[in-house]
N, C-alpha and C. Protein backbone atom coordinates (compact mmCIF):
# COMPACT_ATOMS: atom_id res chain seq x y z
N UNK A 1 70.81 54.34 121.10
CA UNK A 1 71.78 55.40 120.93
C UNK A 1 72.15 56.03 122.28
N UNK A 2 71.47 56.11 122.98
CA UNK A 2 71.38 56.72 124.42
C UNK A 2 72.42 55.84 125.00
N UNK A 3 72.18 54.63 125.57
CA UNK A 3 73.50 53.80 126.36
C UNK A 3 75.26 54.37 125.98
N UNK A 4 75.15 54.21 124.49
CA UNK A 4 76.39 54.53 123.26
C UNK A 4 76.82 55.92 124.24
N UNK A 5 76.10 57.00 123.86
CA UNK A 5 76.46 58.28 124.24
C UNK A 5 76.46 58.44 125.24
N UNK A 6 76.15 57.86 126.47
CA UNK A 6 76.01 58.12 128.03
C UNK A 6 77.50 57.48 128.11
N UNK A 7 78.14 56.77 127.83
CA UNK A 7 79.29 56.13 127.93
C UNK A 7 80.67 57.08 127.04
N UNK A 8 80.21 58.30 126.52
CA UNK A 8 80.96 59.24 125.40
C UNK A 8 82.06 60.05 126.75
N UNK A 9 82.85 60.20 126.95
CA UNK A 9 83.71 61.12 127.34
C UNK A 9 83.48 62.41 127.01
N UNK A 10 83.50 63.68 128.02
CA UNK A 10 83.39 64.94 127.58
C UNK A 10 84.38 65.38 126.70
N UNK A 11 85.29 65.04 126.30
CA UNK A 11 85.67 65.51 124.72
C UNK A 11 85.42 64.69 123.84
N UNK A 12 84.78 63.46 123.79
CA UNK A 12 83.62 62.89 122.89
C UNK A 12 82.59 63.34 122.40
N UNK A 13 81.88 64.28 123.78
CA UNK A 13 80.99 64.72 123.54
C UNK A 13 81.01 66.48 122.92
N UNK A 14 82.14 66.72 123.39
CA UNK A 14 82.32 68.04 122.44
C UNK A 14 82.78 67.86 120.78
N UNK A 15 83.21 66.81 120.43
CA UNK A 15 83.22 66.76 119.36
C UNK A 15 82.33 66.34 118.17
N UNK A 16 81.05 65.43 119.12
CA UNK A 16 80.31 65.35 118.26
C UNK A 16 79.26 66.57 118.41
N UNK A 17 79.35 67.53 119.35
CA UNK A 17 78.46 68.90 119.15
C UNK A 17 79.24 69.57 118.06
N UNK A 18 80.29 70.17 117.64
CA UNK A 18 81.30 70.54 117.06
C UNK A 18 80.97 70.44 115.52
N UNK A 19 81.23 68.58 115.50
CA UNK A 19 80.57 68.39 114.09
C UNK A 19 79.66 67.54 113.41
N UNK A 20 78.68 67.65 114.63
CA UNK A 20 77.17 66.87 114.03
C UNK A 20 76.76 66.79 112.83
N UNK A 21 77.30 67.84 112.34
CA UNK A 21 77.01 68.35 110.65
C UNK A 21 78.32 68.00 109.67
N UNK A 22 78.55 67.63 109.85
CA UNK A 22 79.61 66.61 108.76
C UNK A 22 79.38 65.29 108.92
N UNK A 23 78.97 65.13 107.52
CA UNK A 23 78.46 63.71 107.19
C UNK A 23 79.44 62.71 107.48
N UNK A 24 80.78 63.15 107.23
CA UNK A 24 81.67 62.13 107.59
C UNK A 24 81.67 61.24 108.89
N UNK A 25 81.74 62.41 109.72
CA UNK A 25 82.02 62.28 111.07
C UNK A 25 80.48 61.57 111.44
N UNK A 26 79.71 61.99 111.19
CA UNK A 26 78.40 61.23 111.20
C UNK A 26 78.36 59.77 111.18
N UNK A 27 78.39 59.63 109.87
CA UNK A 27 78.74 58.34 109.34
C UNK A 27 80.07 57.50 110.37
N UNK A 28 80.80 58.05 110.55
CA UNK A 28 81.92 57.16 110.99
C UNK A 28 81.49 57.17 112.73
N UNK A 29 81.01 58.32 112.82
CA UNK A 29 80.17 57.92 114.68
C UNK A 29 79.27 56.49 114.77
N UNK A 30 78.46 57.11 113.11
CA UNK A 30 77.16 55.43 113.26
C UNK A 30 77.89 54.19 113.73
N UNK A 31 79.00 54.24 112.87
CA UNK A 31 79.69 52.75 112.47
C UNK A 31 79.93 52.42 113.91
N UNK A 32 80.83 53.12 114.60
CA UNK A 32 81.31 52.88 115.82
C UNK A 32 80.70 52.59 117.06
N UNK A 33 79.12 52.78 117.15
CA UNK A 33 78.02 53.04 117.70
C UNK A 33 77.59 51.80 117.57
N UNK A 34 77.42 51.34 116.25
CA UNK A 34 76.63 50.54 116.01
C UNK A 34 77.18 49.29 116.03
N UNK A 35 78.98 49.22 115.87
CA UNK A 35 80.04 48.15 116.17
C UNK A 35 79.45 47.76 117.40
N UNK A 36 79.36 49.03 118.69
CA UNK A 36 79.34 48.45 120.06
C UNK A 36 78.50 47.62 120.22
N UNK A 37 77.25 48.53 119.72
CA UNK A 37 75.97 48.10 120.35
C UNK A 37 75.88 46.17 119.97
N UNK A 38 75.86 45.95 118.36
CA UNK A 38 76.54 44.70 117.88
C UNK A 38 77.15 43.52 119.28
N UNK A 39 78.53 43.73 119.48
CA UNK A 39 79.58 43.38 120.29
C UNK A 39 78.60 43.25 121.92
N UNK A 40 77.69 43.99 122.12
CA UNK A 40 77.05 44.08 123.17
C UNK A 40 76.21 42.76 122.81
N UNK A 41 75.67 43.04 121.89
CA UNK A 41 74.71 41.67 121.82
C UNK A 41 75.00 40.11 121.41
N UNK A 42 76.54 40.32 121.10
CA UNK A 42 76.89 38.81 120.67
C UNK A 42 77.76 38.11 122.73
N UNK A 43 77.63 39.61 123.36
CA UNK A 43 78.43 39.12 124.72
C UNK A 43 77.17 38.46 125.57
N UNK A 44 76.05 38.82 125.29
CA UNK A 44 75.01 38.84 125.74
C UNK A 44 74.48 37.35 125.27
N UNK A 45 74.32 36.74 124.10
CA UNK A 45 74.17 35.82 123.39
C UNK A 45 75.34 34.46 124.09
N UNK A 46 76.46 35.12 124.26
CA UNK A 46 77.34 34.17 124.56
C UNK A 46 77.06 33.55 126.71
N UNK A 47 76.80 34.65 127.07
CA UNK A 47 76.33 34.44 128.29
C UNK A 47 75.32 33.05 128.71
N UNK A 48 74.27 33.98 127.57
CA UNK A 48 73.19 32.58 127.84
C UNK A 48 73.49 31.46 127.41
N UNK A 49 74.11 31.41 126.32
CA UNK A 49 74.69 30.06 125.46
C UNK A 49 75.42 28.88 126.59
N UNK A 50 76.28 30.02 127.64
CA UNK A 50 77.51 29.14 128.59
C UNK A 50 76.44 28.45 129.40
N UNK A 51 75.24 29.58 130.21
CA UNK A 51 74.33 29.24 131.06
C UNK A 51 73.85 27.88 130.83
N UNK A 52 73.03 27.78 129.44
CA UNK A 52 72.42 26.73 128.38
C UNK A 52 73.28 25.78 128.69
N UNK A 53 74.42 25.24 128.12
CA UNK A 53 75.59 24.42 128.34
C UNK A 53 75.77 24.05 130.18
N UNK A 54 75.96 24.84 131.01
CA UNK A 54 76.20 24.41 132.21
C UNK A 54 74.97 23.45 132.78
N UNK A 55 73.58 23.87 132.27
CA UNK A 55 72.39 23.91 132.59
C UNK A 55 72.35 21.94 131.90
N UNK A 56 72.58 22.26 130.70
CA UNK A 56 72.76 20.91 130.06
C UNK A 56 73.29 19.84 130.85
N UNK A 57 74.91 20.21 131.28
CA UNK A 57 76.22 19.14 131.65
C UNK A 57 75.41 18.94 132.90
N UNK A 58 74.84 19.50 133.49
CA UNK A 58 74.01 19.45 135.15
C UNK A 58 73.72 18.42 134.95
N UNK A 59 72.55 18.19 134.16
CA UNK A 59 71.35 17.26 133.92
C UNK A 59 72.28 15.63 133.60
N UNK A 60 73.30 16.10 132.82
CA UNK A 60 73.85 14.97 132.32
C UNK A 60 74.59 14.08 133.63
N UNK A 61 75.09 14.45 134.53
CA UNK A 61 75.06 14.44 136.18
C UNK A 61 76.82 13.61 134.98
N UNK A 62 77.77 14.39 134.42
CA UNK A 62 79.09 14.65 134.75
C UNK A 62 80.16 14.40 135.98
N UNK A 63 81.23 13.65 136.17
CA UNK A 63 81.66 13.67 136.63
C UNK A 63 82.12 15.53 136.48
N UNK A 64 83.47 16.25 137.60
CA UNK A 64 84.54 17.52 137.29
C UNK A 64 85.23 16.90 136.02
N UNK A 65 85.91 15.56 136.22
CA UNK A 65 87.05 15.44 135.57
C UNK A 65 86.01 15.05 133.50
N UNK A 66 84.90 14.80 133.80
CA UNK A 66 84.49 14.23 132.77
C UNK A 66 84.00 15.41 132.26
N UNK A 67 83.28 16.22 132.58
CA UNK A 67 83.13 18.13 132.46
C UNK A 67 84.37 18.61 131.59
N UNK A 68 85.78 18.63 132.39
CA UNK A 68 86.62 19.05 131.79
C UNK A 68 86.59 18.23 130.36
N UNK A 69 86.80 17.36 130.55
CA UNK A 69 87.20 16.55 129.38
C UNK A 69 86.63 16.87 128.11
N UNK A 70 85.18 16.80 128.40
CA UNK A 70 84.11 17.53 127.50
C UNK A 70 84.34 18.15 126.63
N UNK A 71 84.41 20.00 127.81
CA UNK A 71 84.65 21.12 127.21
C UNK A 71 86.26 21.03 126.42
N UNK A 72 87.17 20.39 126.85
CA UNK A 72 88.50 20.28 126.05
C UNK A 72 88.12 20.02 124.26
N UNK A 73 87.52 18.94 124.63
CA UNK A 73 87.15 18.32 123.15
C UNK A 73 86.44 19.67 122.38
N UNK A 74 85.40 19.78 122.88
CA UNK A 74 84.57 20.78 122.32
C UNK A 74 85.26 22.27 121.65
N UNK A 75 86.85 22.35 122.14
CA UNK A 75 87.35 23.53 122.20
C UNK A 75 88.08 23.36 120.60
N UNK A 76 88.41 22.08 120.79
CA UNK A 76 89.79 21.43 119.31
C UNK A 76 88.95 22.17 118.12
């Protein structure tokens, strides 16, 4: 929760002092919070995944042009 809110804008942050106490606003802060945090971890997932893959095509000792070719296919 901390990262989420360190990243809040000061009229972000006055509004959730304002109305901490409405469930609505509560609720619809979680969602949004919890969208990021989410989105944070599938960018994070995707990072290592490319790493994994580059790490792979290495080993496979690839031509550039045969690399490209690869990833083209892989994209269809």
């Amino acid at each position: 929760m901390i990262p989420y809110i360190s990243k809040l804008t000061q009229e972000e942050l006055n509004e959730l002092a304002q109305k901490g106490t409405d469930s609505t606003y509560i609720s619809d802060f979680t969602f949004k919070m919890k969208s990021q945090l989410d989105i944070e971890k599938e960018f994070e997932a995707a990072g290592k995944a490319r790493k994994n893959f580059e790490k792979r095509i290495e080993a496979i000792k690839f031509t550039p042009s045969e690399r490209i070719a690869l990833i083209i296919m892989l994209c269809k």
